[in-house]
PDB file of N, CA and C in Angstrom:
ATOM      1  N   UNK A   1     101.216 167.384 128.111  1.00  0.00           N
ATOM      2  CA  UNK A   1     102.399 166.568 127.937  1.00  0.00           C
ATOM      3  C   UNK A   1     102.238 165.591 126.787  1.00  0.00           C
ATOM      4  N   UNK A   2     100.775 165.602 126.306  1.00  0.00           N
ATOM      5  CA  UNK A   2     100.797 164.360 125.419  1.00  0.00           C
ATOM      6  C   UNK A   2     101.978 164.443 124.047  1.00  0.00           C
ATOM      7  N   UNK A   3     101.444 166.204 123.608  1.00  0.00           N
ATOM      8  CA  UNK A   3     102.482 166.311 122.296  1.00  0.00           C
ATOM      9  C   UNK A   3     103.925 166.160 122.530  1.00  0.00           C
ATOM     10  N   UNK A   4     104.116 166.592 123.637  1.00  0.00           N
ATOM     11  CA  UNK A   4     105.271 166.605 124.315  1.00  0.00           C
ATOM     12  C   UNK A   4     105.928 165.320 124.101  1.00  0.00           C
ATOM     13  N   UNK A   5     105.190 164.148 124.949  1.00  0.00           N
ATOM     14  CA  UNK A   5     105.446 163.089 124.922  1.00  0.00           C
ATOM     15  C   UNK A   5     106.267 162.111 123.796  1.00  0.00           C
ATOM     16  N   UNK A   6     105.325 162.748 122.709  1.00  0.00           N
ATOM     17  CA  UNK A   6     105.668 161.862 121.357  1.00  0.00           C
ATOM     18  C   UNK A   6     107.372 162.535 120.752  1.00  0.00           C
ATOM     19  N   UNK A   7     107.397 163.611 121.107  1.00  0.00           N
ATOM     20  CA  UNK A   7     108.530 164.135 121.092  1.00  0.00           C
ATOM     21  C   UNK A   7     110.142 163.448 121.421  1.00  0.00           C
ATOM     22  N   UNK A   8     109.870 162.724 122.731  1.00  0.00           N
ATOM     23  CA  UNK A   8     110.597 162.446 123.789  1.00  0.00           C
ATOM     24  C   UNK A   8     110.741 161.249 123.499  1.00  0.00           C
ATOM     25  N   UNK A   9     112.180 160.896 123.812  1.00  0.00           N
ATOM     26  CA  UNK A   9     112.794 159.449 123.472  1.00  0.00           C
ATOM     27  C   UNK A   9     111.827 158.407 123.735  1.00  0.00           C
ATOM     28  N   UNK A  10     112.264 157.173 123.915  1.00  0.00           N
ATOM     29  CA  UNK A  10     111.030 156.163 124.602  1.00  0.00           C
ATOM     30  C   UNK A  10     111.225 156.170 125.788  1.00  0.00           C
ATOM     31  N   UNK A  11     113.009 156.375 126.192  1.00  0.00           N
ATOM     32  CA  UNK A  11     114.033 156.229 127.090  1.00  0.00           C
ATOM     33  C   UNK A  11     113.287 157.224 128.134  1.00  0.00           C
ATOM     34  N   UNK A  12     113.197 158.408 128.030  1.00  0.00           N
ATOM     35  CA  UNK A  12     112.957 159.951 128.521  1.00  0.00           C
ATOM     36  C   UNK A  12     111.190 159.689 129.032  1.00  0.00           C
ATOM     37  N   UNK A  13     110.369 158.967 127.969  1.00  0.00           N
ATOM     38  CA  UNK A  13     109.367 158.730 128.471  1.00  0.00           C
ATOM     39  C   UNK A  13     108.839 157.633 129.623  1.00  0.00           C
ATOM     40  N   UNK A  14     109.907 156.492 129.536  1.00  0.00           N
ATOM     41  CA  UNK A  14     109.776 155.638 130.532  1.00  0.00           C
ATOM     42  C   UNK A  14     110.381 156.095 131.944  1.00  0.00           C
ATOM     43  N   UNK A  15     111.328 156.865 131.905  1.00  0.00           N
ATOM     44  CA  UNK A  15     111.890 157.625 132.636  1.00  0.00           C
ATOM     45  C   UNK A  15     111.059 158.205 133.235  1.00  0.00           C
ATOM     46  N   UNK A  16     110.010 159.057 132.895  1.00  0.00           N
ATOM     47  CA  UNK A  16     108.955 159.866 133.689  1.00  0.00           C
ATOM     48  C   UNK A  16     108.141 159.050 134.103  1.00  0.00           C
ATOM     49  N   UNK A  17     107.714 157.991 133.257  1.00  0.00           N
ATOM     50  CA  UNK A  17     106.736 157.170 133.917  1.00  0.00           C
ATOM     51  C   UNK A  17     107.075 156.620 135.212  1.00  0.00           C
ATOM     52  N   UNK A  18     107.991 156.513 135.520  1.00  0.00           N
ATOM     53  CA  UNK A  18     108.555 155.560 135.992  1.00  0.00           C
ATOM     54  C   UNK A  18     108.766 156.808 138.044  1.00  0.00           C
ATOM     55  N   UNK A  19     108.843 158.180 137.164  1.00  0.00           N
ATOM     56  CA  UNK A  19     108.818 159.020 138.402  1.00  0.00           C
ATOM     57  C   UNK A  19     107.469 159.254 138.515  1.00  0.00           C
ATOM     58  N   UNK A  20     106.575 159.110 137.933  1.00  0.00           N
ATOM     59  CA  UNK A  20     105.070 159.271 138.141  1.00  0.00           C
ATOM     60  C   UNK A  20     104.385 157.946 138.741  1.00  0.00           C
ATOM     61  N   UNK A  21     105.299 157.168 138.803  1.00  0.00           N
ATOM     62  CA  UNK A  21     104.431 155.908 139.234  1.00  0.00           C
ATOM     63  C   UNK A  21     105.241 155.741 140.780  1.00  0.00           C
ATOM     64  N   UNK A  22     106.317 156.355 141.100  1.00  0.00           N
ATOM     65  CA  UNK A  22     107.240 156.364 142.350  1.00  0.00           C
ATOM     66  C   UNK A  22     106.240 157.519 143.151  1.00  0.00           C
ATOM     67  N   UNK A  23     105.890 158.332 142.607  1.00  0.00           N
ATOM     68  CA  UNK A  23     105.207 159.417 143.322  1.00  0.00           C
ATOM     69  C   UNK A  23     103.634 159.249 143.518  1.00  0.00           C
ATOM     70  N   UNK A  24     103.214 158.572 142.686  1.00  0.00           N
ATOM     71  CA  UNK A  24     101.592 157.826 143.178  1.00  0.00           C
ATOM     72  C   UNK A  24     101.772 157.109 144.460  1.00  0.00           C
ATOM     73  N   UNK A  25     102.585 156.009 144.576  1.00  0.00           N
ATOM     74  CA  UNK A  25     102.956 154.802 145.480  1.00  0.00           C
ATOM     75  C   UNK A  25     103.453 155.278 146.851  1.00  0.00           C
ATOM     76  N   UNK A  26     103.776 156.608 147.037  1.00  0.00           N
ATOM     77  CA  UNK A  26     104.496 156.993 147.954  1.00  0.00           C
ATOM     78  C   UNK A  26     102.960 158.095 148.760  1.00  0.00           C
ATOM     79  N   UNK A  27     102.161 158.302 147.852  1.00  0.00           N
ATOM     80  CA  UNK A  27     100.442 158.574 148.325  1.00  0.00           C
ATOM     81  C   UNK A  27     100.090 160.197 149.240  1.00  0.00           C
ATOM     82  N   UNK A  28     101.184 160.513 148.740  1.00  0.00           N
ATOM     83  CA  UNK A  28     101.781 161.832 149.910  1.00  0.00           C
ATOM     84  C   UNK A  28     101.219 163.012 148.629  1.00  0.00           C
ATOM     85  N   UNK A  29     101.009 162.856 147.224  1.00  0.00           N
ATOM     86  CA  UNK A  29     100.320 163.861 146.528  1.00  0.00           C
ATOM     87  C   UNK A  29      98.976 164.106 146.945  1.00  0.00           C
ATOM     88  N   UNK A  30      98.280 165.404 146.388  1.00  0.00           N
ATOM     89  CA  UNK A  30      96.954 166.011 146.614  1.00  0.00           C
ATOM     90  C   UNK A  30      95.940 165.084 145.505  1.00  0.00           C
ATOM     91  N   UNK A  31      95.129 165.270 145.843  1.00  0.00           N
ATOM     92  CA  UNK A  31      94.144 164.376 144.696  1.00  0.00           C
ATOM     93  C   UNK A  31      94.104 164.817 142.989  1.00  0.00           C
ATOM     94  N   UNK A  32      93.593 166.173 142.682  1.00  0.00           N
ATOM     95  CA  UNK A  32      93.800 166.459 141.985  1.00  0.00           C
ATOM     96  C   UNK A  32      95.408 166.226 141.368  1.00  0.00           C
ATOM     97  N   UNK A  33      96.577 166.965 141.964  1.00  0.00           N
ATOM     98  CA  UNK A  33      97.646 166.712 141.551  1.00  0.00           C
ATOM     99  C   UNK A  33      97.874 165.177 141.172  1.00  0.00           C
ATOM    100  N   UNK A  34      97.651 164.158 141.655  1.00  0.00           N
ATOM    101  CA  UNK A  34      97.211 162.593 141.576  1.00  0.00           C
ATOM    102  C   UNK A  34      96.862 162.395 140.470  1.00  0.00           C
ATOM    103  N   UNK A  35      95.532 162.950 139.787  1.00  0.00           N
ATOM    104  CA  UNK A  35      94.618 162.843 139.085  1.00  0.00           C
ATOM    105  C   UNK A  35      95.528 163.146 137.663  1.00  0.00           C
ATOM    106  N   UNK A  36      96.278 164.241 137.920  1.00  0.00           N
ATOM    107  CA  UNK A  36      96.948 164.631 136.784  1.00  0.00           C
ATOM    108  C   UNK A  36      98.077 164.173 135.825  1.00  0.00           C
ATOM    109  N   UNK A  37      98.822 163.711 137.150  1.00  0.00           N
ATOM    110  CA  UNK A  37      99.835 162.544 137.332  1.00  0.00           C
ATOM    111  C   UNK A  37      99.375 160.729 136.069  1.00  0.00           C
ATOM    112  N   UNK A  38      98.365 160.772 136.981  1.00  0.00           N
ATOM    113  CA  UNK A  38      97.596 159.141 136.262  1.00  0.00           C
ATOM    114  C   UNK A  38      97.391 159.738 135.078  1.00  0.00           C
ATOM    115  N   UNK A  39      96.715 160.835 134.841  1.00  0.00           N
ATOM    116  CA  UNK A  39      96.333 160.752 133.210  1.00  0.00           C
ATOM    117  C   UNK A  39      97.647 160.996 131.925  1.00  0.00           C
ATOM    118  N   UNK A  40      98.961 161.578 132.933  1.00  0.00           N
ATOM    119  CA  UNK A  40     100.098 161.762 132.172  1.00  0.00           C
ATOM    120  C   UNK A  40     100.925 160.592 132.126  1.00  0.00           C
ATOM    121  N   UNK A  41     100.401 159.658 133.565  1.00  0.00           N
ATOM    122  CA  UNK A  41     101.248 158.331 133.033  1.00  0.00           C
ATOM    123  C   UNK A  41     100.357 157.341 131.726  1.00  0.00           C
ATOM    124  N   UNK A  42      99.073 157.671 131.699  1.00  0.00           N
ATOM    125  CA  UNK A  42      98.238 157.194 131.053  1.00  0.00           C
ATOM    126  C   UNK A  42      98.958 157.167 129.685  1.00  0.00           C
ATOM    127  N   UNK A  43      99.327 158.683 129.528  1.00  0.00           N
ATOM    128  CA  UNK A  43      99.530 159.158 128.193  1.00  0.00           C
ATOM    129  C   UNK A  43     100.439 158.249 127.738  1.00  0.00           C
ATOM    130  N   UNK A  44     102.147 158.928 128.896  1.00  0.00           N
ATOM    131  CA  UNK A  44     103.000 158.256 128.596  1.00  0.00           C
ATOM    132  C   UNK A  44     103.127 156.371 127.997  1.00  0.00           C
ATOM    133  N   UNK A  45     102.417 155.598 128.702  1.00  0.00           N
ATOM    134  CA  UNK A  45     102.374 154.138 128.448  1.00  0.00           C
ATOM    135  C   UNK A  45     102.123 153.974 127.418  1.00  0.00           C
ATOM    136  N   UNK A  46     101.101 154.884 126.892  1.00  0.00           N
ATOM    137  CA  UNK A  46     100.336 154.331 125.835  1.00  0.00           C
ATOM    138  C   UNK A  46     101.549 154.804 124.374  1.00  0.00           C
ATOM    139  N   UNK A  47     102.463 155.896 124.265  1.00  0.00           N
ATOM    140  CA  UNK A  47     103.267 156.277 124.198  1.00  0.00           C
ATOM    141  C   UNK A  47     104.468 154.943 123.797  1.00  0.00           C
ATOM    142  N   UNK A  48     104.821 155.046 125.201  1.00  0.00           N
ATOM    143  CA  UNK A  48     105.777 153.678 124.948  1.00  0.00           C
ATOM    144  C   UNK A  48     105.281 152.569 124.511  1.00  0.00           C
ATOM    145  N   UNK A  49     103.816 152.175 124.694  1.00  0.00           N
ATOM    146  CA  UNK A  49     103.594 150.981 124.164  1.00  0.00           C
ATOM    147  C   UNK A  49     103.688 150.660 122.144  1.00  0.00           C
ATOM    148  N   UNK A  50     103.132 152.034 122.096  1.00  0.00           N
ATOM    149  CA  UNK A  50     102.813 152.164 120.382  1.00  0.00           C
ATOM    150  C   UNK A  50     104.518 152.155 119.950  1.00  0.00           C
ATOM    151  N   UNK A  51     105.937 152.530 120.625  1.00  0.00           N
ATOM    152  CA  UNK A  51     107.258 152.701 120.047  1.00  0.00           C
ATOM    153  C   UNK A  51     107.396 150.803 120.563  1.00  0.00           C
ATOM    154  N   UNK A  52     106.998 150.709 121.729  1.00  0.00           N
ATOM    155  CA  UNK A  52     107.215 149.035 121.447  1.00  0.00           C
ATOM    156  C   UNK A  52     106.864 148.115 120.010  1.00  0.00           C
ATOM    157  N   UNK A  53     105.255 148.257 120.157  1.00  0.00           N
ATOM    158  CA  UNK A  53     104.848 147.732 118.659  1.00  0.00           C
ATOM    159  C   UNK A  53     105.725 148.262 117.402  1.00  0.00           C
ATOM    160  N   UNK A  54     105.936 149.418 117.383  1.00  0.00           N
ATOM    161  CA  UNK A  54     107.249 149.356 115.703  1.00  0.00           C
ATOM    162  C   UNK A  54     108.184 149.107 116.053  1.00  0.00           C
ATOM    163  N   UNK A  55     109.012 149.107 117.367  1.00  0.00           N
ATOM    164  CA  UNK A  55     109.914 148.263 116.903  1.00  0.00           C
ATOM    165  C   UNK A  55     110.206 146.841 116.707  1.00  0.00           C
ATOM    166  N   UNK A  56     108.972 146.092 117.111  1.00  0.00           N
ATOM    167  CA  UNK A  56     108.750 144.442 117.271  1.00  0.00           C
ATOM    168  C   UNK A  56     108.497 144.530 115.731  1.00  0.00           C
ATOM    169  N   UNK A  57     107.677 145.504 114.934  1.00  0.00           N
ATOM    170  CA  UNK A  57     107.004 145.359 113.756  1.00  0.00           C
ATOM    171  C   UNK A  57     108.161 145.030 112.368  1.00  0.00           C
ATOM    172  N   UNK A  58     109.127 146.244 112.877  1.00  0.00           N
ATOM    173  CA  UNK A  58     110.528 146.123 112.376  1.00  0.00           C
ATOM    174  C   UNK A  58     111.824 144.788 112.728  1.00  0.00           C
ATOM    175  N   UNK A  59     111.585 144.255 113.560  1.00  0.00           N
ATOM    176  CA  UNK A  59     112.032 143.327 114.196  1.00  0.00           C
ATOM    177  C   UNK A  59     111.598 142.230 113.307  1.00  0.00           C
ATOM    178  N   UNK A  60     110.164 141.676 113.100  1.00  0.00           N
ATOM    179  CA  UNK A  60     109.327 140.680 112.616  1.00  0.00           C
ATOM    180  C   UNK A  60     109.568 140.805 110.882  1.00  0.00           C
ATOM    181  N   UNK A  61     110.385 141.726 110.687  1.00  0.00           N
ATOM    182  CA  UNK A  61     110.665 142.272 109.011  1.00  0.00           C
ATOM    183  C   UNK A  61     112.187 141.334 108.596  1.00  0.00           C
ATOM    184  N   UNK A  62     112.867 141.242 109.570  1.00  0.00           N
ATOM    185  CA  UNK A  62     113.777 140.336 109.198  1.00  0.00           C
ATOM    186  C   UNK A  62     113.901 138.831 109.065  1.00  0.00           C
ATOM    187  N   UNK A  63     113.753 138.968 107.437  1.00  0.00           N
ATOM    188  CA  UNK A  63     113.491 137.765 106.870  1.00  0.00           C
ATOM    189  C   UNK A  63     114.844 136.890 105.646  1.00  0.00           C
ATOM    190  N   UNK A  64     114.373 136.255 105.085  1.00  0.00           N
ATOM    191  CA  UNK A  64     115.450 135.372 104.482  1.00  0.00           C
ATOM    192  C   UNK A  64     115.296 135.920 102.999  1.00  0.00           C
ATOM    193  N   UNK A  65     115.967 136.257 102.247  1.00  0.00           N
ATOM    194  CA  UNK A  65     115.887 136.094 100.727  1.00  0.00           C
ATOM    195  C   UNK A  65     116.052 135.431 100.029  1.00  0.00           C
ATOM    196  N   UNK A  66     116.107 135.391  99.028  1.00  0.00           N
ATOM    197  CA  UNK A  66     115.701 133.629  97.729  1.00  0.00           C
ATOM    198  C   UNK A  66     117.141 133.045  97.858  1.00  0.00           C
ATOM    199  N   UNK A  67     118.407 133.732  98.120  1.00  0.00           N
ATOM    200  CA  UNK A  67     119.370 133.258  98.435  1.00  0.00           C
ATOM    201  C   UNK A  67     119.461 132.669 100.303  1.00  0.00           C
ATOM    202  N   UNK A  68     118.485 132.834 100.934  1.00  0.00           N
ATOM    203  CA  UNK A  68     119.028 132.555 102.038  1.00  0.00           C
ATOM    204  C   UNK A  68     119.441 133.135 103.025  1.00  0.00           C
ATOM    205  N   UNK A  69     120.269 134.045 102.576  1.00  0.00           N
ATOM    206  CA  UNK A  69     120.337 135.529 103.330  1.00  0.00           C
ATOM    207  C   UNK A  69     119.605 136.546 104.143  1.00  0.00           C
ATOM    208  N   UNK A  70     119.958 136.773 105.261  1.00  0.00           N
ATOM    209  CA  UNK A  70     119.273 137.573 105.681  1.00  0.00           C
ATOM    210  C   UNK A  70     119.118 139.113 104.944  1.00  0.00           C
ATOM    211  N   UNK A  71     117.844 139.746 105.700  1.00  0.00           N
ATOM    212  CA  UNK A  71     117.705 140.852 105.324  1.00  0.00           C
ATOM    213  C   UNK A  71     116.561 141.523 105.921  1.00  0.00           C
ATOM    214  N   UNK A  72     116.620 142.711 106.154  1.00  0.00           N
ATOM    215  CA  UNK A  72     116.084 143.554 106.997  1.00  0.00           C
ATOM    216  C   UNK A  72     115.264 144.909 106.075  1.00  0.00           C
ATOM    217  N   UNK A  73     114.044 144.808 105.913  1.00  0.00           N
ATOM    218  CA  UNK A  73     113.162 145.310 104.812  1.00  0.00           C
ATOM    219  C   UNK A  73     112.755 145.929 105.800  1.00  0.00           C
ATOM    220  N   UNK A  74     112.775 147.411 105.732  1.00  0.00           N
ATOM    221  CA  UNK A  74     112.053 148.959 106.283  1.00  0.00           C
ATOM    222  C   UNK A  74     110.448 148.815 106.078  1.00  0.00           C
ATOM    223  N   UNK A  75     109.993 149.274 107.484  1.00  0.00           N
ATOM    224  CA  UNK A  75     108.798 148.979 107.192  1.00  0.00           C
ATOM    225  C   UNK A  75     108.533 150.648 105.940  1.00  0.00           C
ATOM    226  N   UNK A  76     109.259 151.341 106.211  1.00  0.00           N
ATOM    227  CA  UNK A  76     108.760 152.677 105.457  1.00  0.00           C
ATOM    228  C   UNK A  76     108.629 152.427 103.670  1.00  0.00           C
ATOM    229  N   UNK A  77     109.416 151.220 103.573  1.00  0.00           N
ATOM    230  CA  UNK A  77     109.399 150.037 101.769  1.00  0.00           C
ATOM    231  C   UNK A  77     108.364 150.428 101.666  1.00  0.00           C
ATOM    232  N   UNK A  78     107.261 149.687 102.512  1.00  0.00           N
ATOM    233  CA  UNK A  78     106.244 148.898 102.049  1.00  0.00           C
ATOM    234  C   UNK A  78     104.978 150.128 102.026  1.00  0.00           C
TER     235      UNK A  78
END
């Protein structure tokens, strides 16, 4: 699922996480199946966390220009 993952909205990925972490808590899976589960929510987080950081990164880009003005510089500019 990892390649998969990166594929998949952030939306689509929190989404699964979010059924992988309902289905741990509820403790009624097999171990292994468990096991498989954690390492795909593993994936997923780490996933959403890295689309968090660019968009804060892009966020932190909007700055003022010599006029004052705002403006919103792509991180892909730089």
């Amino acid at each position: 699922m990892s390649k998969k993952s990166t594929k998949q909205s952030f939306e689509d990925n929190l989404h699964r996480l979010e059924e992988i972490v309902e289905s741990l808590e509820k403790g009624d899976v097999p171990l292994d199946q468990a096991l498989n589960l954690y390492e795909e929510g593993i994936r997923l987080s780490r996933s959403c966390a890295e689309r968090l950081k660019e968009a804060e990164l892009r966020i932190k880009k909007l700055g003022k220009d010599a006029k004052g003005q705002f403006e919103l510089t792509d991180l892909r500019e730089e």
